[in-house]
N, C-alpha and C. Protein backbone atom coordinates (compact mmCIF):
# COMPACT_ATOMS: atom_id res chain seq x y z
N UNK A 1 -59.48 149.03 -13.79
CA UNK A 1 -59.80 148.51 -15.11
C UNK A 1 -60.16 149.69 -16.01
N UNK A 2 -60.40 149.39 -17.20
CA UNK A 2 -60.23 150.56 -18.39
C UNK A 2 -61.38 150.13 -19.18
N UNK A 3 -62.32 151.03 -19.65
CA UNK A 3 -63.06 150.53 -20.62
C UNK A 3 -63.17 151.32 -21.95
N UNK A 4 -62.89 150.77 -23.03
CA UNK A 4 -62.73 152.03 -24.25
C UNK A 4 -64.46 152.18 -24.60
N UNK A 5 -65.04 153.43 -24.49
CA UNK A 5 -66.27 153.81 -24.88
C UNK A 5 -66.15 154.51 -26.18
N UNK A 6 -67.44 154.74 -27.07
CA UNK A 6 -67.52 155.66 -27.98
C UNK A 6 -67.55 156.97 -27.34
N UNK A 7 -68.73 156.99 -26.47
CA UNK A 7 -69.36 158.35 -25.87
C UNK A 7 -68.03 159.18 -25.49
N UNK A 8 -67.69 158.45 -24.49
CA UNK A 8 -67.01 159.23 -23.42
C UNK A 8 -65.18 158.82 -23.67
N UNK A 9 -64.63 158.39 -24.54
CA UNK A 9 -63.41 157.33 -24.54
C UNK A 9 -63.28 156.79 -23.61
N UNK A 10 -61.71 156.68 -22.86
CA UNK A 10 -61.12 155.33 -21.97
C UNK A 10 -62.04 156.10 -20.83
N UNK A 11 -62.51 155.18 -20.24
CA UNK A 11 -63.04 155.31 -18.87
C UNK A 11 -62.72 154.60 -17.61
N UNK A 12 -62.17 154.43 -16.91
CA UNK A 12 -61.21 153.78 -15.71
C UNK A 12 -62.69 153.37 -14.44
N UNK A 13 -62.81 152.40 -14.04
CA UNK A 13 -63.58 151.81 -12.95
C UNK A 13 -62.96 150.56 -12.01
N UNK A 14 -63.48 150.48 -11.60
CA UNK A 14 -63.42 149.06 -10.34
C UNK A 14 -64.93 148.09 -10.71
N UNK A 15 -64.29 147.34 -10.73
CA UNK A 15 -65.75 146.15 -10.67
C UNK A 15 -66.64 146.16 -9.83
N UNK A 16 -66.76 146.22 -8.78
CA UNK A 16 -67.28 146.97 -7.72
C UNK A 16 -68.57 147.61 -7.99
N UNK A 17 -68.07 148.76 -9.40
CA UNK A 17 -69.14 149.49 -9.93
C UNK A 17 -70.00 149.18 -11.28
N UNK A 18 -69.71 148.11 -11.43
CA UNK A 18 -70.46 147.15 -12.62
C UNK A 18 -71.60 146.47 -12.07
N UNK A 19 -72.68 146.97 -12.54
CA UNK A 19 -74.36 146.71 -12.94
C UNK A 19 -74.03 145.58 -13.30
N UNK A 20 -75.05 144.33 -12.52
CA UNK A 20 -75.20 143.48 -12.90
C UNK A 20 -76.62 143.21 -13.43
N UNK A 21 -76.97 142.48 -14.48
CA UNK A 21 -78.30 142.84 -15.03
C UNK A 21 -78.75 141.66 -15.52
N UNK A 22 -79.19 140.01 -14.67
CA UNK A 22 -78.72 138.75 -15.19
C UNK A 22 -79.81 138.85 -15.94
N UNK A 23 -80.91 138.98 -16.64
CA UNK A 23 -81.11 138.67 -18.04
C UNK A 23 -80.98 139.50 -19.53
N UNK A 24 -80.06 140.34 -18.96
CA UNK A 24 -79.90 141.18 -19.74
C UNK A 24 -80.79 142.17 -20.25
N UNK A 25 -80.76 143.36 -21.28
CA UNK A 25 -82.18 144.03 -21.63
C UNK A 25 -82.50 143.51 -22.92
N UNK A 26 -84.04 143.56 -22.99
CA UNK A 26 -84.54 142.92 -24.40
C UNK A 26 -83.96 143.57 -25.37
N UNK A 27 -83.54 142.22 -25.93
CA UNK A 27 -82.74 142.38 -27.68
C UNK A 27 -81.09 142.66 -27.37
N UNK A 28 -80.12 142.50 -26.15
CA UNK A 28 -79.43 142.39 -25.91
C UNK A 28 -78.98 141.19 -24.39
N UNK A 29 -79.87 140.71 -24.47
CA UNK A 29 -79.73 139.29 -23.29
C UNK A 29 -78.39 138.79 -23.06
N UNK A 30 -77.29 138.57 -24.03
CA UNK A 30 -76.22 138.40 -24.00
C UNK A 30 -75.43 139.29 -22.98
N UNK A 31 -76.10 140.35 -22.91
CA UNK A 31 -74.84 141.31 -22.19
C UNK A 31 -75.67 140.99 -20.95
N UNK A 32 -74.11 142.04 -20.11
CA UNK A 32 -75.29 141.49 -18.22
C UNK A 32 -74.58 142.65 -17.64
N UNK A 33 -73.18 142.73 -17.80
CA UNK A 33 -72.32 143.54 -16.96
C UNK A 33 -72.17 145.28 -17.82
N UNK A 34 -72.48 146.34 -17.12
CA UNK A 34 -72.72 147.46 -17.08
C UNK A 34 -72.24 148.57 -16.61
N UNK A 35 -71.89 149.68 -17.37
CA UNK A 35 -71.10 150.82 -16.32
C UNK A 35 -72.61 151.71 -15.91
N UNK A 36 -73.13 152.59 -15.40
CA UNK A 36 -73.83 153.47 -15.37
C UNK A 36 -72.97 154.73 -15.36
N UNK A 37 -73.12 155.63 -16.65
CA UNK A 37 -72.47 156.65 -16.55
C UNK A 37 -73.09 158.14 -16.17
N UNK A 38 -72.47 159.11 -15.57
CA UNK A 38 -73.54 160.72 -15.50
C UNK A 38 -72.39 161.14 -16.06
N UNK A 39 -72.73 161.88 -16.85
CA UNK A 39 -72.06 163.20 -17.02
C UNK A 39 -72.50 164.60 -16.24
N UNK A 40 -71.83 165.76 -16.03
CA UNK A 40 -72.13 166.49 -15.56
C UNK A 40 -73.37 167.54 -15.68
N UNK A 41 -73.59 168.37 -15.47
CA UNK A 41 -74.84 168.90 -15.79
C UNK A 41 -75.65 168.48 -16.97
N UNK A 42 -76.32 167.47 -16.57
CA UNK A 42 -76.98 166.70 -17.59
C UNK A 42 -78.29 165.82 -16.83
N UNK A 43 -79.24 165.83 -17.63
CA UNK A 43 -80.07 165.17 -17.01
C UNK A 43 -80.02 163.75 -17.49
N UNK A 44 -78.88 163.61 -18.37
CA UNK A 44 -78.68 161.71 -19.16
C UNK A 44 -77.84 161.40 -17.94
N UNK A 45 -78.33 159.84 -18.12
CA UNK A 45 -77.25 158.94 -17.47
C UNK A 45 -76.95 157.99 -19.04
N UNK A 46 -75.63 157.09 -18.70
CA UNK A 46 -75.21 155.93 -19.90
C UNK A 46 -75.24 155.08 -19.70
N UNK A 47 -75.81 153.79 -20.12
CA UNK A 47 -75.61 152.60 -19.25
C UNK A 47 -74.84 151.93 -20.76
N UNK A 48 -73.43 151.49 -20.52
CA UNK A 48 -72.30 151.03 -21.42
C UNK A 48 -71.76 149.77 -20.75
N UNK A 49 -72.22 148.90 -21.88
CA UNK A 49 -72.07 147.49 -21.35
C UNK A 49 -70.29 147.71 -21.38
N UNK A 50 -69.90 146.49 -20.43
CA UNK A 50 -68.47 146.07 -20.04
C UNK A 50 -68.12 145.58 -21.11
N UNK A 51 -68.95 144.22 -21.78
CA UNK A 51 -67.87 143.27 -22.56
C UNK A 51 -68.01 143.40 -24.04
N UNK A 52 -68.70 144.81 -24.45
CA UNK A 52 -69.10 145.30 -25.66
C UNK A 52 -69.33 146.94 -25.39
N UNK A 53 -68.06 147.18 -25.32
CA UNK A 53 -67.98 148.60 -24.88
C UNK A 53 -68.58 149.64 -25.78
N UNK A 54 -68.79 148.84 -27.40
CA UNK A 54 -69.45 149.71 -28.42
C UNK A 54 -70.90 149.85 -28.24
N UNK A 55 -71.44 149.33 -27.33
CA UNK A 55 -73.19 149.19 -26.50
C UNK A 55 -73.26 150.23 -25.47
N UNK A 56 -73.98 151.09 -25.73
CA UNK A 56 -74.52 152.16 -24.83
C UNK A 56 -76.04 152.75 -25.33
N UNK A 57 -76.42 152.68 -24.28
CA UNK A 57 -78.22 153.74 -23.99
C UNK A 57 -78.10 154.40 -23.13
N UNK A 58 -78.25 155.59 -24.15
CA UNK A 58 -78.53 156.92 -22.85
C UNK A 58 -79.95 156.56 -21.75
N UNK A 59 -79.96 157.27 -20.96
CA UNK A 59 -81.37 156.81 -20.03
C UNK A 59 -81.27 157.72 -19.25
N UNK A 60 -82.94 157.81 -18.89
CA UNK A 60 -83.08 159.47 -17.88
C UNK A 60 -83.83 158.65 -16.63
N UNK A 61 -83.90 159.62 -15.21
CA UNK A 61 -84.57 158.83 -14.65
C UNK A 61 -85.70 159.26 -14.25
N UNK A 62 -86.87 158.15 -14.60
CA UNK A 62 -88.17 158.13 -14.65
C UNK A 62 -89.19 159.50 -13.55
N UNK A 63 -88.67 159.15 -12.71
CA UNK A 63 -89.12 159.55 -11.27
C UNK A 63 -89.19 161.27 -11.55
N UNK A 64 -88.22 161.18 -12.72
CA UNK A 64 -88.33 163.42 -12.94
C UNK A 64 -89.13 163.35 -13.47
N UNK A 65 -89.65 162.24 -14.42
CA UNK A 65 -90.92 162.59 -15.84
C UNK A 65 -92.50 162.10 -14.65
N UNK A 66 -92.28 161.54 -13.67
CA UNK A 66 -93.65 161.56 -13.54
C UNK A 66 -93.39 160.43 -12.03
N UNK A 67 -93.42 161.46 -10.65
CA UNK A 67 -93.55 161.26 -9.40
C UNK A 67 -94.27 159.90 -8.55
N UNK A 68 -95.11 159.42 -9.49
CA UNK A 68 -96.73 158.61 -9.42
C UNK A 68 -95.82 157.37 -10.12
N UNK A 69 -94.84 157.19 -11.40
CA UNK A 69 -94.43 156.11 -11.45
C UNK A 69 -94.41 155.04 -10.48
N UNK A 70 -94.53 153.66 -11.11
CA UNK A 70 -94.60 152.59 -10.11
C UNK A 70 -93.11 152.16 -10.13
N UNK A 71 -92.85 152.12 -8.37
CA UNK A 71 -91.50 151.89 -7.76
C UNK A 71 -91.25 150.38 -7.30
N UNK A 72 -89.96 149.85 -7.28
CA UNK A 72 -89.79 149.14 -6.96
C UNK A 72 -88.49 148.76 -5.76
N UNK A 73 -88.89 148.18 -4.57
CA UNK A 73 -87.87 148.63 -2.92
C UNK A 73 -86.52 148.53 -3.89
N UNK A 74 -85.86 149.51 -3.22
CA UNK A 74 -84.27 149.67 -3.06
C UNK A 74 -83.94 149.67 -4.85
N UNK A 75 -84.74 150.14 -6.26
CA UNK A 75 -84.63 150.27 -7.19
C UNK A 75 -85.15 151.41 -7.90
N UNK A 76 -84.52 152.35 -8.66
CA UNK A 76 -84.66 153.46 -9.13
C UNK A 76 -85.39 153.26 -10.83
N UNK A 77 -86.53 153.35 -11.06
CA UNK A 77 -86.81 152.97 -12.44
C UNK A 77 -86.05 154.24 -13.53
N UNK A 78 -85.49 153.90 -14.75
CA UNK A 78 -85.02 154.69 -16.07
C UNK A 78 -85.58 154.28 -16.89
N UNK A 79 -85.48 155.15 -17.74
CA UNK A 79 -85.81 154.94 -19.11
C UNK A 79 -84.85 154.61 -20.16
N UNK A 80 -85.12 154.01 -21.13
CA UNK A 80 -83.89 154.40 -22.30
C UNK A 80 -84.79 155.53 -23.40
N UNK A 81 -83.56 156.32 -23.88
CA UNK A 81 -83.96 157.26 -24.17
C UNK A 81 -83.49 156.69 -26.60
N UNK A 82 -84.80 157.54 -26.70
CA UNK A 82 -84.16 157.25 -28.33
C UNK A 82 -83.63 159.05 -28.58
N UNK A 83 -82.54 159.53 -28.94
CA UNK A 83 -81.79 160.57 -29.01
C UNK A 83 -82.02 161.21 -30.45
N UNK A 84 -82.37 162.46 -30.92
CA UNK A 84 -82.74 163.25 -32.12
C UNK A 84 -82.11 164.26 -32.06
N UNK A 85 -81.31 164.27 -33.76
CA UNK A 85 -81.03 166.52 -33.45
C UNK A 85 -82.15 167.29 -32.68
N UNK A 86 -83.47 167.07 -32.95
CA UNK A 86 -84.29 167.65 -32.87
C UNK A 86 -84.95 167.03 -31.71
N UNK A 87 -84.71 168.01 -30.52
CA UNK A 87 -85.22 168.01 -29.08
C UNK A 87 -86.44 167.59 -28.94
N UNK A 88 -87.27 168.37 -29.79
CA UNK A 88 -89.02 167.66 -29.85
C UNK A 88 -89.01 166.17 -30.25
N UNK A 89 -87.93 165.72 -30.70
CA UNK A 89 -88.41 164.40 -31.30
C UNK A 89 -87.35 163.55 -30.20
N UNK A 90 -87.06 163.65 -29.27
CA UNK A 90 -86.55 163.14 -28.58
C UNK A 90 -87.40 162.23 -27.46
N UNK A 91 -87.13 160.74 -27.32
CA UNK A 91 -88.25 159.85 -26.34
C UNK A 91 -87.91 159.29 -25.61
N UNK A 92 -88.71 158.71 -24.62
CA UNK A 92 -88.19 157.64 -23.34
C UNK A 92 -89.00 156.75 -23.74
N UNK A 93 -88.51 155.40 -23.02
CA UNK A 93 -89.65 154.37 -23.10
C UNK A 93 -89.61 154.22 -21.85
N UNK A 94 -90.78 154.71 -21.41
CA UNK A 94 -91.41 154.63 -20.07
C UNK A 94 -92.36 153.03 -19.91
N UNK A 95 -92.52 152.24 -20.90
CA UNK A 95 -93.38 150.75 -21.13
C UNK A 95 -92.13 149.97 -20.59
N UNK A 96 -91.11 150.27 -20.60
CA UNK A 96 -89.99 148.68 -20.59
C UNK A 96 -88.93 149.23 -19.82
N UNK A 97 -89.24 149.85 -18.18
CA UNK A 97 -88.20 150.43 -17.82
C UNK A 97 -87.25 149.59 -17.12
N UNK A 98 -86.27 150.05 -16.99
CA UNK A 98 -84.76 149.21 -16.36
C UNK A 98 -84.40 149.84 -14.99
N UNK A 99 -85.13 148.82 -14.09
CA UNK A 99 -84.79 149.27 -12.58
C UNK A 99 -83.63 148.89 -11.92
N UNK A 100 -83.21 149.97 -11.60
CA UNK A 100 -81.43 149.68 -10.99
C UNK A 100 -81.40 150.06 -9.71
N UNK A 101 -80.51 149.34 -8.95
CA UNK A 101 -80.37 149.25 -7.23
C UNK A 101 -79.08 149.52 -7.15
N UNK A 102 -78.72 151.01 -7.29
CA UNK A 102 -77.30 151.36 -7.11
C UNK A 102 -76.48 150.98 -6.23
N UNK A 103 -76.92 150.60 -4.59
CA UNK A 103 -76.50 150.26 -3.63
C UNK A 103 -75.84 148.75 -3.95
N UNK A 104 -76.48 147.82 -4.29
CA UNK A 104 -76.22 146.26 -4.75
C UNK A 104 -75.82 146.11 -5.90
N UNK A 105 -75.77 147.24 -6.98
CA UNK A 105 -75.11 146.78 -8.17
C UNK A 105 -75.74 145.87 -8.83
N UNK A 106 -77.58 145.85 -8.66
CA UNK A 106 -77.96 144.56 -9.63
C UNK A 106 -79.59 145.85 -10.51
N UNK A 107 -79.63 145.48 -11.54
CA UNK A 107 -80.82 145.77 -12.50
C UNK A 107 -81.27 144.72 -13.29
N UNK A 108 -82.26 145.34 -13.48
CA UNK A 108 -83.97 144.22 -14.26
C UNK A 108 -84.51 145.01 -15.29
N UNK A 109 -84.93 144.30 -16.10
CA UNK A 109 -86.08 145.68 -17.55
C UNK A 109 -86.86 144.54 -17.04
N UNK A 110 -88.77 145.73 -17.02
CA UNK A 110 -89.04 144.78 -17.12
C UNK A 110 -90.48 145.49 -17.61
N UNK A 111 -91.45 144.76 -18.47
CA UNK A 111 -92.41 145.50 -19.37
C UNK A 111 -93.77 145.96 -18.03
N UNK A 112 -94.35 146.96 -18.30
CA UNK A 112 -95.54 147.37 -17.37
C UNK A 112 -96.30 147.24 -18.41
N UNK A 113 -97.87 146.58 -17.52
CA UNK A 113 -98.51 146.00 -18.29
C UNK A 113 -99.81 146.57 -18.35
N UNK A 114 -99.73 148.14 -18.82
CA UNK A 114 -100.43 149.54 -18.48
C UNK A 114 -100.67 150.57 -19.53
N UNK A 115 -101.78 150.57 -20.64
CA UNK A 115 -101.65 151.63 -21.52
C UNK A 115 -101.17 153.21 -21.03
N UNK A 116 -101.03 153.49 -19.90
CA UNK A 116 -100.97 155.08 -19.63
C UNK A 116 -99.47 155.17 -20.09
N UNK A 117 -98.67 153.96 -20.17
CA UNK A 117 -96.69 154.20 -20.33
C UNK A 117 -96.75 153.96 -21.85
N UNK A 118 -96.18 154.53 -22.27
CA UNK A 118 -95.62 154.39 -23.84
C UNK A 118 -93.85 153.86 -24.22
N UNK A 119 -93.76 153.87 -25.03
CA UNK A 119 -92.87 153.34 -25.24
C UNK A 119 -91.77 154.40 -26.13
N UNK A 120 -92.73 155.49 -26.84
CA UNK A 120 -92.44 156.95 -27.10
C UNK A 120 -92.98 157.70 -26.22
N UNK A 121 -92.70 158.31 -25.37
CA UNK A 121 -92.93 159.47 -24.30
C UNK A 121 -92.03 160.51 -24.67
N UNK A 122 -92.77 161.26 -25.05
CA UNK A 122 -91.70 162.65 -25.44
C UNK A 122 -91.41 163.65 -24.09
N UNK A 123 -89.99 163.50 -24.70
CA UNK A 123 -89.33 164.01 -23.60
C UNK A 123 -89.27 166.05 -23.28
N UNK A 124 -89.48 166.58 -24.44
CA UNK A 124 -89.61 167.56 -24.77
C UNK A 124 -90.69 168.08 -25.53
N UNK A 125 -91.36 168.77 -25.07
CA UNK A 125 -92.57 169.42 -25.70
C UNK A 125 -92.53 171.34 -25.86
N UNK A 126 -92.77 171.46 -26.94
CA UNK A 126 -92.95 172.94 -26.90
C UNK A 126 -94.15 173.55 -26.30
């Protein structure tokens, strides 16, 4: 199968490798089905919905920004990331992360209910 992206153009997969995500992420509930993309030396991943290929969030994963994050079995917590020319102004939302189970192909967002996570976490600091 073929998916036309902005990011990356045509991108070729198997279903197989489509994120399933049954309530979708807040403020996009409609969508469910998902590519997870890496690019190469990069610390982004993409998560680019299937049936709205013009839908993509970059996202980093949590576990580099802070070891002590709360885990969930057989699920990797990310962030979505908000993207700036300017590196310093670049954020995660570490409050509403989207845990994905690469092995099963299924993910969840889901809010922590914890002032220490923000929702701007800067990703870069001088």
């Amino acid at each position: 199968m073929k998916l036309q992206t902005e990011q990356f153009g045509e991108v070729e997969f198997v279903e197989e490798n489509v994120i399933n995500i049954e309530k979708g992420l807040f403020g996009f509930e409609h969508l469910k089905r998902y590519l997870l993309i890496q690019t190469e030396n990069t610390l982004f991943y993409w998560l680019n919905a299937v049936d709205e290929p013009t839908v993509s969030f970059p996202m980093v994963g949590i576990n580099l920004l802070d070891d002590t994050y709360p885990q969930e079995e057989n699920y990797e917590p990310f962030g979505i990331v908000t993207l700036d020319k300017d590196p310093l102004k670049i954020t995660v939302n570490t409050k509403a992360p989207l845990y994905i189970d690469q092995e099963n192909k299924k993910g969840r967002q889901k809010i922590l209910d914890r002032d220490k996570y923000s929702v701007n976490y800067k990703l870069f600091v001088e």
